[in-house]
C-alpha atoms as a PDB file:
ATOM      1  CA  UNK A   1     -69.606  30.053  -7.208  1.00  0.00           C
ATOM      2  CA  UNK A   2     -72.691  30.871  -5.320  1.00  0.00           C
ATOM      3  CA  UNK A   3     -71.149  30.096  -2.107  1.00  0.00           C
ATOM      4  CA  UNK A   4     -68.323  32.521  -2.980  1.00  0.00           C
ATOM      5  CA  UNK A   5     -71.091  35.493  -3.593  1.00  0.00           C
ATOM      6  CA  UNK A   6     -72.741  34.840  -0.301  1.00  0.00           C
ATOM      7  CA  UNK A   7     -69.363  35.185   1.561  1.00  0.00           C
ATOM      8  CA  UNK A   8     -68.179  38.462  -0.062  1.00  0.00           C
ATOM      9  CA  UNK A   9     -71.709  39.845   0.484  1.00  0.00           C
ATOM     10  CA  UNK A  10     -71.399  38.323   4.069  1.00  0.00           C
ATOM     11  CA  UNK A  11     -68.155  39.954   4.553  1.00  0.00           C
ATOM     12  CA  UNK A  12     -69.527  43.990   2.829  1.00  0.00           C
ATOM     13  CA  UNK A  13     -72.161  43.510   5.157  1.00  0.00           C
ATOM     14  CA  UNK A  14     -70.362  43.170   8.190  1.00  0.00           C
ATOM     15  CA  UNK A  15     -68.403  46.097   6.871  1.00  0.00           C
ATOM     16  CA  UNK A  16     -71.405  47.909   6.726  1.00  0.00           C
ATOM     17  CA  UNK A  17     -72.958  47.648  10.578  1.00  0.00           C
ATOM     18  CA  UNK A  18     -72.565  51.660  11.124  1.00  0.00           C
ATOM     19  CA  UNK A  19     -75.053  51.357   8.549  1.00  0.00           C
ATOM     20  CA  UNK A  20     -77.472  49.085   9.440  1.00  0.00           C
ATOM     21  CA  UNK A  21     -77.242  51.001  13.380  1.00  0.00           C
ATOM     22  CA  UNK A  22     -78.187  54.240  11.212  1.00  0.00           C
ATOM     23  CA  UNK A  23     -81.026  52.359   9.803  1.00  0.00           C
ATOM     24  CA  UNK A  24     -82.460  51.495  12.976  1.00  0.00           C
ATOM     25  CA  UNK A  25     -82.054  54.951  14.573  1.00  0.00           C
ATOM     26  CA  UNK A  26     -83.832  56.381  12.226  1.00  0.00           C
ATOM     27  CA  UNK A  27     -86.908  54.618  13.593  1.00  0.00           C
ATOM     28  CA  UNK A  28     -85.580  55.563  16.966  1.00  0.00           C
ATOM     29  CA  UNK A  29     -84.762  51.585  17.690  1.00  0.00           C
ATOM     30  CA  UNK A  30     -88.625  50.602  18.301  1.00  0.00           C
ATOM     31  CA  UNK A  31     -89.607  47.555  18.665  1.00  0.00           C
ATOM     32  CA  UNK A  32     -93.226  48.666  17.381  1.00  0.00           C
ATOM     33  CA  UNK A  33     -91.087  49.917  14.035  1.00  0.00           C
ATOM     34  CA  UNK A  34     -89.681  46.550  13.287  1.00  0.00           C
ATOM     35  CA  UNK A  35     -91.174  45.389  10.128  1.00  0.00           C
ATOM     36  CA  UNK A  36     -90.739  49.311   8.574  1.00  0.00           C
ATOM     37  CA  UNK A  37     -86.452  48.447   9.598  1.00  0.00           C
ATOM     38  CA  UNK A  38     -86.776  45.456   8.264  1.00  0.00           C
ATOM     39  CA  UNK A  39     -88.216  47.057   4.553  1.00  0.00           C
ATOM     40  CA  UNK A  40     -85.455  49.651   4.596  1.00  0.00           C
ATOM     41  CA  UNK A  41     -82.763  47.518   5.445  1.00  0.00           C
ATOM     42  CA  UNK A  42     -83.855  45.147   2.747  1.00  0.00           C
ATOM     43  CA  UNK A  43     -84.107  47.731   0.170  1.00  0.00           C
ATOM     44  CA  UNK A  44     -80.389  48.799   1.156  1.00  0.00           C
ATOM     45  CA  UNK A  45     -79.124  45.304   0.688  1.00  0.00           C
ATOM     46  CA  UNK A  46     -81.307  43.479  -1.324  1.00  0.00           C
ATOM     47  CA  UNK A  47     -82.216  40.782   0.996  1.00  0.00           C
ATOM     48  CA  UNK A  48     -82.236  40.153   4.506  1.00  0.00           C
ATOM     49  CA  UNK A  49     -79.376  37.861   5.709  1.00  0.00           C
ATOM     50  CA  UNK A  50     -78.876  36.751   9.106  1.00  0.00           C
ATOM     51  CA  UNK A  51     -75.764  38.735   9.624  1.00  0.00           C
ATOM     52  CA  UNK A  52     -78.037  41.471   9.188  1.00  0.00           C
ATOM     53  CA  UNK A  53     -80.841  39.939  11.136  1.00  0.00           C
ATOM     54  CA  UNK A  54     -77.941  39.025  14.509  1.00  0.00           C
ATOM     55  CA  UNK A  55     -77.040  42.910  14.166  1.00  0.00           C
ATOM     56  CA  UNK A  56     -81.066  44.112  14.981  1.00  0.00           C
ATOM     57  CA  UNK A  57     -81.531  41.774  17.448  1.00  0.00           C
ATOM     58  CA  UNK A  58     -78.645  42.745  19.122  1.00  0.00           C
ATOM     59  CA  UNK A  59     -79.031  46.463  18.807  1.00  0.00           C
ATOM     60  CA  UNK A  60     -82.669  46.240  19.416  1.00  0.00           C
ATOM     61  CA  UNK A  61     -82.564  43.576  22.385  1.00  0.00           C
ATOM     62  CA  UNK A  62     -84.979  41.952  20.287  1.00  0.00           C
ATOM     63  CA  UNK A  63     -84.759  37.823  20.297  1.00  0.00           C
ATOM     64  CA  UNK A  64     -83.135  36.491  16.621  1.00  0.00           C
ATOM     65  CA  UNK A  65     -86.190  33.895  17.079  1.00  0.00           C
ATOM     66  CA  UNK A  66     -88.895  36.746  17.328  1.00  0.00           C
ATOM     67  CA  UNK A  67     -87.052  38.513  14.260  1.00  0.00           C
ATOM     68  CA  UNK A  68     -86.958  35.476  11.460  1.00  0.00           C
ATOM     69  CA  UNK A  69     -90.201  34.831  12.979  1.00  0.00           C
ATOM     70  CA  UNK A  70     -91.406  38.366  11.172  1.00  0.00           C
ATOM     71  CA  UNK A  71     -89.395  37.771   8.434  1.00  0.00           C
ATOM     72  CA  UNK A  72     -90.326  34.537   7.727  1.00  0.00           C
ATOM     73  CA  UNK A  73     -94.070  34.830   7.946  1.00  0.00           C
ATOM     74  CA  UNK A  74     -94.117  38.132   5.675  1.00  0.00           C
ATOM     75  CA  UNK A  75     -93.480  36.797   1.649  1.00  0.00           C
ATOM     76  CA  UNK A  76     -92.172  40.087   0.852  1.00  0.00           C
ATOM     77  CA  UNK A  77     -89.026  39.534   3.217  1.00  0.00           C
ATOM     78  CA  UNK A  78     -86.449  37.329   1.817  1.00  0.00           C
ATOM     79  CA  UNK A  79     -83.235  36.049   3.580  1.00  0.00           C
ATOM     80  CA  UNK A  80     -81.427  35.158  -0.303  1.00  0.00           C
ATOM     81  CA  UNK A  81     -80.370  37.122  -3.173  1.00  0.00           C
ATOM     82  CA  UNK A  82     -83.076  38.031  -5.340  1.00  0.00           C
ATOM     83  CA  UNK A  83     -82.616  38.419  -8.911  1.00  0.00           C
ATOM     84  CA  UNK A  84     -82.803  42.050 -10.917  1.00  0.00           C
ATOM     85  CA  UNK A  85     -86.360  40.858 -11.992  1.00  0.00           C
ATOM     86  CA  UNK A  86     -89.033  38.563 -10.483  1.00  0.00           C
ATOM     87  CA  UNK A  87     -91.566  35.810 -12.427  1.00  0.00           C
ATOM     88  CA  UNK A  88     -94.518  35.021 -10.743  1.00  0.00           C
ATOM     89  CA  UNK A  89     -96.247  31.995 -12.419  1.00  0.00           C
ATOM     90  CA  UNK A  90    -100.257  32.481 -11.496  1.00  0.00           C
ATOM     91  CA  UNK A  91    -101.356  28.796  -9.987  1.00  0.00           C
ATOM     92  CA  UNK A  92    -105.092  29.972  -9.161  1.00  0.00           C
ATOM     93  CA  UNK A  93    -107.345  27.425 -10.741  1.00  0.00           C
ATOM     94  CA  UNK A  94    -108.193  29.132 -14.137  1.00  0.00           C
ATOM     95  CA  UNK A  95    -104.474  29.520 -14.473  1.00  0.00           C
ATOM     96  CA  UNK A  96    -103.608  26.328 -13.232  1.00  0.00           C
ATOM     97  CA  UNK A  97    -106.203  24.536 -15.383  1.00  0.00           C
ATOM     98  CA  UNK A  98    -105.139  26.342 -18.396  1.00  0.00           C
ATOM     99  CA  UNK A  99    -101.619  25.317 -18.838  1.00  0.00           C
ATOM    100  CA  UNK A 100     -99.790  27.494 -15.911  1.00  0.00           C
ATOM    101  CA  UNK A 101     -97.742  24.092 -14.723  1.00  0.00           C
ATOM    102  CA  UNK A 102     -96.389  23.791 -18.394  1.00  0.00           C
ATOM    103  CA  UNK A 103     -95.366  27.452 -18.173  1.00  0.00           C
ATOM    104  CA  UNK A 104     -93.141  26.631 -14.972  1.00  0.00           C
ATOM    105  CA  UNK A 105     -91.690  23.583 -16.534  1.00  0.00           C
ATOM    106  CA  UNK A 106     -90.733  25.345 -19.214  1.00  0.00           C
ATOM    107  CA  UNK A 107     -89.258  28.550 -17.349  1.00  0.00           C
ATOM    108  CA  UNK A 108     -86.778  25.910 -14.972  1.00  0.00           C
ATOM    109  CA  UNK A 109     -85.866  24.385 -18.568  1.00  0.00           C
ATOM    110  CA  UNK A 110     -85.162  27.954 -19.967  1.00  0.00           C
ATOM    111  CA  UNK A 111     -83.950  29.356 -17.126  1.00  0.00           C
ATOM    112  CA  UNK A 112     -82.345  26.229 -15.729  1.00  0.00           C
ATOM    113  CA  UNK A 113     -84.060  27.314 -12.328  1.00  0.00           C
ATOM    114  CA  UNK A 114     -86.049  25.870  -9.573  1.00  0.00           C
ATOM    115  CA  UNK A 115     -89.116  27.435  -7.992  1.00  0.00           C
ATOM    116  CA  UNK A 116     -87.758  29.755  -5.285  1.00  0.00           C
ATOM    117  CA  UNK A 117     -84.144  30.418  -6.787  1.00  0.00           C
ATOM    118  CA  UNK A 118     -82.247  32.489  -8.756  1.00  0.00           C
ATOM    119  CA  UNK A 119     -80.777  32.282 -11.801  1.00  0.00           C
ATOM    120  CA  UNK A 120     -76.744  31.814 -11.797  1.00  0.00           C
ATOM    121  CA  UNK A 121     -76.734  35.288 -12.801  1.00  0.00           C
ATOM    122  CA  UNK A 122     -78.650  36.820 -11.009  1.00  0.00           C
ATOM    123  CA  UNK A 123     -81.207  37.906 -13.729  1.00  0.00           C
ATOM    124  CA  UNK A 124     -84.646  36.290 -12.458  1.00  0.00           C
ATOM    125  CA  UNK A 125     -85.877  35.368  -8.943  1.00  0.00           C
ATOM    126  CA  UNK A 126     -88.885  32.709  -9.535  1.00  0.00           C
ATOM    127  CA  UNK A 127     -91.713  32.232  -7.718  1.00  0.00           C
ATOM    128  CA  UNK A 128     -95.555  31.300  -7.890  1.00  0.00           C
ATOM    129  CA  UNK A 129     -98.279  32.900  -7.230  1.00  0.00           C
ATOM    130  CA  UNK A 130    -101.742  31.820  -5.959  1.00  0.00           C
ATOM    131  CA  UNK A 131    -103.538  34.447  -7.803  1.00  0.00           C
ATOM    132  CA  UNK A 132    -102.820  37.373  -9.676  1.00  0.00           C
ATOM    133  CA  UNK A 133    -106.037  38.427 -10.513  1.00  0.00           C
ATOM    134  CA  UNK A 134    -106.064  37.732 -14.111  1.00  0.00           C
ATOM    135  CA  UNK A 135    -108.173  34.457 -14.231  1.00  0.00           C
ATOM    136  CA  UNK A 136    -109.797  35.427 -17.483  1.00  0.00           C
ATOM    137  CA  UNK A 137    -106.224  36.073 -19.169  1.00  0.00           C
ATOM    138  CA  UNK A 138    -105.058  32.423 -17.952  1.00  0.00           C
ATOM    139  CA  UNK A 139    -102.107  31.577 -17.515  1.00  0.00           C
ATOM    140  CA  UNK A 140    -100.767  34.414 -16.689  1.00  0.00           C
ATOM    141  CA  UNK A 141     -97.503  35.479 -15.726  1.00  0.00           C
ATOM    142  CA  UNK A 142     -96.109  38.535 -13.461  1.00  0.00           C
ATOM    143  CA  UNK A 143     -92.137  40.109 -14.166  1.00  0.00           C
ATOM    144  CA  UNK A 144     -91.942  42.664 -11.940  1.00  0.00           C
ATOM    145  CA  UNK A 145     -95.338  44.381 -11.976  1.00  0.00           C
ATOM    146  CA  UNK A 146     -95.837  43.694 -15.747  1.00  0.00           C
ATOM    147  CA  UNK A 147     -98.591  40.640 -16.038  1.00  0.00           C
ATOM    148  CA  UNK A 148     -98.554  39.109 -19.485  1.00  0.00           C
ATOM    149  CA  UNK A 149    -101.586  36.829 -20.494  1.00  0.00           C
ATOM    150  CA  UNK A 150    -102.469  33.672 -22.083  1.00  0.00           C
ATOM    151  CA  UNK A 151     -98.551  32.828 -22.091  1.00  0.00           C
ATOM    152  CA  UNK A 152     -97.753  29.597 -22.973  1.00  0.00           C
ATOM    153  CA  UNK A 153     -94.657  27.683 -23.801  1.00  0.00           C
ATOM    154  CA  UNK A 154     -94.029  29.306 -27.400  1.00  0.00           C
ATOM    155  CA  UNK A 155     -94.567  32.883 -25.941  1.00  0.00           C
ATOM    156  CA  UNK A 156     -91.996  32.522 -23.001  1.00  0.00           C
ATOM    157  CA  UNK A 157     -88.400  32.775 -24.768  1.00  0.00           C
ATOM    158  CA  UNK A 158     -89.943  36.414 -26.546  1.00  0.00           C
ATOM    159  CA  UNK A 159     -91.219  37.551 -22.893  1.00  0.00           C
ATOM    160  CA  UNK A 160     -87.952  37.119 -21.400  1.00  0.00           C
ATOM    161  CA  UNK A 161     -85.679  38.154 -23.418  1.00  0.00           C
ATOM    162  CA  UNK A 162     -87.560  41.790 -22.749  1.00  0.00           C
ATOM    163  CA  UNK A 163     -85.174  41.616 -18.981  1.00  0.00           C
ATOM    164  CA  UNK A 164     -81.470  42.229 -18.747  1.00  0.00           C
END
């Protein structure tokens, strides 16, 4: 099913190379603008496949190597679907030595998702974090920009069912 979402979005997006030309025009095809493309492609489609990726090297006469280079070093890229919301699990130490690895355990059991995916349904993207600068609220956990404190496995099913 997955694989059948990846190759209609593959096939829209080669539809959609006037647009991602229009895109780079607007930062007159820089190299030194790459990374601001990049963002605003990204927030057009969501993610940053390599269809999209072949199409600015190309236009740009930029190498595909230097590109998922960029991409790949910067975390807020990504070259996958993301989800309509996004869990960060805090793994600093305080959160970590509070409980946060029973949080995650507990979120792939819920969610029936692995660290770095989506769910089937495109609902949650989930990730850790090294810190979110809540050590004192430990564990803590991030949706979106929303950090929610002391959360533990009891807490979790209320605190999601807050996302659609």
């Amino acid at each position: 099913m997955l694989a059948e979402k990846h190759q209609t979005c593959s096939k829209n997006l080669l539809m959609n190379q006037q647009d991602v030309n229009s895109v780079i025009d607007l930062f007159d095809c820089n190299k030194s603008n790459l990374i601001q493309i990049l963002h605003q492609l990204q927030n057009v489609y969501g993610f940053l496949p390599m269809e999209i990726l072949m199409q600015v090297s190309k236009r740009m006469n930029i190498p595909i190597s230097e590109i998922t280079g960029v991409v790949s070093f910067y975390s807020f890229f990504s070259t996958e679907p993301q989800g309509r919301h996004t869990i960060r699990v805090c793994l600093g130490t305080a959160c970590y030595v509070r409980g946060g690895k029973k949080v995650i355990e507990k979120i792939k059991e819920l969610l029936q998702v692995e660290l770095g995916g989506t769910t089937e349904d495109q609902r949650f993207t989930f990730e850790i974090a090294r810190c979110i600068g809540a050590c004192g609220l430990a564990p803590a956990v991030m949706i979106d920009n929303e950090v929610y404190r002391q959360v533990n496995s009891n807490k979790l099913k209320s605190i999601l069912a807050k996302y659609e």
